[in-house]
Protein backbone atom coordinates (compact mmCIF):
# COMPACT_ATOMS: atom_id res chain seq x y z
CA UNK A 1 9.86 -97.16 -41.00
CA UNK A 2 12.71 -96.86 -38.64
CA UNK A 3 12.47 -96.97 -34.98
CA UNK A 4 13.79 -93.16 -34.48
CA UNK A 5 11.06 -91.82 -36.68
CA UNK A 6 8.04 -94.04 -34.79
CA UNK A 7 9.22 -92.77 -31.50
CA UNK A 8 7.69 -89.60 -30.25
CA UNK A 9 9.90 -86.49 -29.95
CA UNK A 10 11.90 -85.66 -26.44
CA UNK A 11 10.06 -82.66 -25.01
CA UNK A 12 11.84 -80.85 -22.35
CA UNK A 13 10.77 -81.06 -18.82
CA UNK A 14 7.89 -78.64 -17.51
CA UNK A 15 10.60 -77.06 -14.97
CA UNK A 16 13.00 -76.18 -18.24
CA UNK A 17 9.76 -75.02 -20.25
CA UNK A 18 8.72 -73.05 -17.78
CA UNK A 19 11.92 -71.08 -17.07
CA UNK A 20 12.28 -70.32 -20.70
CA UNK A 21 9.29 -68.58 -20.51
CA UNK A 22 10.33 -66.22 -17.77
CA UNK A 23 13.20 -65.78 -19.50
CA UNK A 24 11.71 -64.88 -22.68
CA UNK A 25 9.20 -62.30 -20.63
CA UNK A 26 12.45 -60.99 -19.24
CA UNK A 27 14.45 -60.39 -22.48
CA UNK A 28 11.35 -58.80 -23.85
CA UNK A 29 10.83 -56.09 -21.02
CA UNK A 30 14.72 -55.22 -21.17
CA UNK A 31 14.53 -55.36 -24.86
CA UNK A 32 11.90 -53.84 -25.58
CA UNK A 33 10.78 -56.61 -27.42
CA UNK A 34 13.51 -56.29 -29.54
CA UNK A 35 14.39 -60.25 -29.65
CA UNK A 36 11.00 -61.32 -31.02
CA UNK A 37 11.18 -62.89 -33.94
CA UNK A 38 9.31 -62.18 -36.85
CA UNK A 39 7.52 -64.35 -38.96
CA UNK A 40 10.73 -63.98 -41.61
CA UNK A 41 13.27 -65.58 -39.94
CA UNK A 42 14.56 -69.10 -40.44
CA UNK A 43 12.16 -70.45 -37.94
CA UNK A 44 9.51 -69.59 -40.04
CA UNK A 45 7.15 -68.22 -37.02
CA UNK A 46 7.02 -65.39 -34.88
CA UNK A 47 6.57 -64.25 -31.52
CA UNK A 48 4.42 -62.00 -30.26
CA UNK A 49 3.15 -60.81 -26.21
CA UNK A 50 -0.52 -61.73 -25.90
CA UNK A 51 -2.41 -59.90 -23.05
CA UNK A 52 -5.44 -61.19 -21.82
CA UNK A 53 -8.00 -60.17 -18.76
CA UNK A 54 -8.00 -62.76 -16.10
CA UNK A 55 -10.74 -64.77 -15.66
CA UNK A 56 -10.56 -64.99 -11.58
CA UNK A 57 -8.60 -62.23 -10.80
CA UNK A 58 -9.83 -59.11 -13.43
CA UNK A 59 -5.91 -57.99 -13.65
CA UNK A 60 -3.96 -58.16 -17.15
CA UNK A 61 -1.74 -61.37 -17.77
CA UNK A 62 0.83 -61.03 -20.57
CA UNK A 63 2.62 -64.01 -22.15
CA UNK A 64 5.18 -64.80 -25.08
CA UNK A 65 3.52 -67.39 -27.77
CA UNK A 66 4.33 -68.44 -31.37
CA UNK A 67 2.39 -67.10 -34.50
CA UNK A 68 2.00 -67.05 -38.06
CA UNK A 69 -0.42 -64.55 -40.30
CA UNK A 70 -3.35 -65.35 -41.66
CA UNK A 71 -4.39 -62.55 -43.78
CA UNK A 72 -5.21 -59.59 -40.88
CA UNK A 73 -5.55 -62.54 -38.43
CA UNK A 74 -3.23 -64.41 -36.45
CA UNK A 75 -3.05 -67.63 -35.11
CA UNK A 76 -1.44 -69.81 -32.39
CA UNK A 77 -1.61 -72.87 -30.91
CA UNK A 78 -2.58 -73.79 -27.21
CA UNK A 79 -0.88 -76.86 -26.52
CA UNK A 80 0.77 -75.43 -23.05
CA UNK A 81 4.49 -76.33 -23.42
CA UNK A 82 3.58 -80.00 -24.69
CA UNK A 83 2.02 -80.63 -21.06
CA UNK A 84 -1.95 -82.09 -20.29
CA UNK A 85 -4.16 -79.38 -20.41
CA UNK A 86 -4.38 -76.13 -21.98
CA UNK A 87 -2.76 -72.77 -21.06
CA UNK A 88 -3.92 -70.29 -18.85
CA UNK A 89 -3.61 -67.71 -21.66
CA UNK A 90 -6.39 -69.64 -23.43
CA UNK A 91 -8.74 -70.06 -20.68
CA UNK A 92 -8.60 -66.53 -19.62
CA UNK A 93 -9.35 -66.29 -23.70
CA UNK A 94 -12.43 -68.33 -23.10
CA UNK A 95 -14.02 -66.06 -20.32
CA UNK A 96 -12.99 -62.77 -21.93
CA UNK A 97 -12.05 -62.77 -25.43
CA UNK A 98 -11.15 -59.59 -26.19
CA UNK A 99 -7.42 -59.28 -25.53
CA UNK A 100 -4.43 -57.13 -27.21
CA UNK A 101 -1.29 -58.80 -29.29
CA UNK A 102 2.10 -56.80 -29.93
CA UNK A 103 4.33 -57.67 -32.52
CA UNK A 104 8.32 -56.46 -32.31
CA UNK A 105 8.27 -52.97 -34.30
CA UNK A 106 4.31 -52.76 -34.28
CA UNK A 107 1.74 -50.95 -32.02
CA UNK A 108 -0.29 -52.77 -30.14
CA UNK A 109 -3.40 -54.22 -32.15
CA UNK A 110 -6.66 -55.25 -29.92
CA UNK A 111 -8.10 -58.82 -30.79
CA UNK A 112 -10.64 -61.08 -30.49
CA UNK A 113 -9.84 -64.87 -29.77
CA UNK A 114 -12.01 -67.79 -31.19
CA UNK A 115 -10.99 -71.07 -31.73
CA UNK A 116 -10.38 -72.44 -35.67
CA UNK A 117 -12.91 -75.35 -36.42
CA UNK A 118 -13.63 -78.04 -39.09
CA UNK A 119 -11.38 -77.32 -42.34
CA UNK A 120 -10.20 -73.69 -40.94
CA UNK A 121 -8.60 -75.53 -38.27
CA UNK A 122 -7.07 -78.07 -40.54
CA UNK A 123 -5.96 -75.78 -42.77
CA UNK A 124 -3.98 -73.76 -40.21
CA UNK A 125 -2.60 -76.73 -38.36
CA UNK A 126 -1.08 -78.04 -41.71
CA UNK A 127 0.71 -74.18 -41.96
CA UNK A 128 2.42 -74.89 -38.42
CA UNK A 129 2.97 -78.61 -39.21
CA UNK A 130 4.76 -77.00 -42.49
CA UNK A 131 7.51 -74.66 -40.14
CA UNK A 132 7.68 -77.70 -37.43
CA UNK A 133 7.09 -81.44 -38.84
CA UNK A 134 7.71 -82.84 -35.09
CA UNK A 135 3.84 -81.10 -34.66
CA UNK A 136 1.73 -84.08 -35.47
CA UNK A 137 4.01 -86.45 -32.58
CA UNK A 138 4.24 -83.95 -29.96
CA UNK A 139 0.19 -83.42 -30.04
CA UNK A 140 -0.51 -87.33 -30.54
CA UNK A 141 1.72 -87.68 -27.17
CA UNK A 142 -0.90 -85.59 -25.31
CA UNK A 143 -4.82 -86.61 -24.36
CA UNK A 144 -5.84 -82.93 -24.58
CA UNK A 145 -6.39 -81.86 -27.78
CA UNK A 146 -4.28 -79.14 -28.94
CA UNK A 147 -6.52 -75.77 -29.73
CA UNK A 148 -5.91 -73.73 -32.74
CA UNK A 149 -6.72 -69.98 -31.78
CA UNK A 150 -7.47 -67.36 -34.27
CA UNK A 151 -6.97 -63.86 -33.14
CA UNK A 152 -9.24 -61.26 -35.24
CA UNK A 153 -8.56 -57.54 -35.46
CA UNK A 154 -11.25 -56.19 -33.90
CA UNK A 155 -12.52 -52.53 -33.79
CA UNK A 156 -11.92 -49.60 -30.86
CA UNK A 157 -10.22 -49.85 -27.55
CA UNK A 158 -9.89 -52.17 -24.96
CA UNK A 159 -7.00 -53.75 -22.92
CA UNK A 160 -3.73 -52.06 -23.15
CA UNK A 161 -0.46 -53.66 -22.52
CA UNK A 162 0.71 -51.80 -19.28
CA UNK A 163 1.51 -53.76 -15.63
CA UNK A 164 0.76 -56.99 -17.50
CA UNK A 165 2.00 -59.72 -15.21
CA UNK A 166 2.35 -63.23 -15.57
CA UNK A 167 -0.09 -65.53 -17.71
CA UNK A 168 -1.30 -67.87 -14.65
CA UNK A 169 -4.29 -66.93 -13.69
């Protein structure tokens, strides 16, 4: 085994990751959301603007996050820009589950979070491991494990995108 391939992967600083973010959110309100990426391209995932309820405030948070299908579902992972912790998007998740995802060209659909388990969970870390091999070392450089979150189509209405503001609540 070489020495390049035992050492972990550079990660960006938080300052860089976090920029990129509001400059995703940015591109995707003057857009549209016309430079998300589907789960076609040569990345092999897609992007898609998850809006949750906030669990202090009440008030809709919208963020930008990777996803590949699942059948109807979707799934992510919450490993908060390779930083300790996980992201607010998921612990607003926890407290209210019920949230709404938009995919470039789609309507919005309404959800329902729950974290993968067990083999399910396995399973659907070895799909993102299979777009982005460097998975495995950036997760084994952080204490927190890193979440696999199914989102489930889910019946009626409920949150609408609208005023959604940032994800930190």
């Amino acid at each position: 085994m070489s020495t390049a391939a035992s050492r972990p992967p550079k990660v960006p600083p938080p300052w860089f990751v976090h920029t990129a973010w509001r400059v995703h959110r940015a591109l995707y309100r003057l857009s549209g959301g016309r430079f998300l990426w589907t789960t076609s391209n040569k990345r092999g995932w897609g992007a898609l603007r998850l809006t949750t309820i906030g669990r202090k405030s009440g008030a809709e948070r919208s963020v930008i996050i990777g996803y590949l299908e699942d059948g109807p579902a979707l799934f992510s992972i919450a490993m908060n820009g390779w930083d300790e912790g996980h992201p607010s998007w998921w612990l607003n998740l926890e407290a209210h589950p019920d949230a709404v995802v938009r995919v470039a060209g789609q309507q919005p659909r309404p959800v329902c979070a729950r974290l993968a388990a067990g083999q399910e969970r396995d399973r659907l870390w070895q799909r993102w491991v299979a777009v982005d091999p460097r998975l495995d070392a950036y997760a084994r450089g952080r204490t927190t494990e890193t979440l696999v979150v199914v989102f489930e189509p889910r019946e009626g209405e409920g949150l609408t995108p609208g005023s959604a503001r940032s994800s930190s609540d």
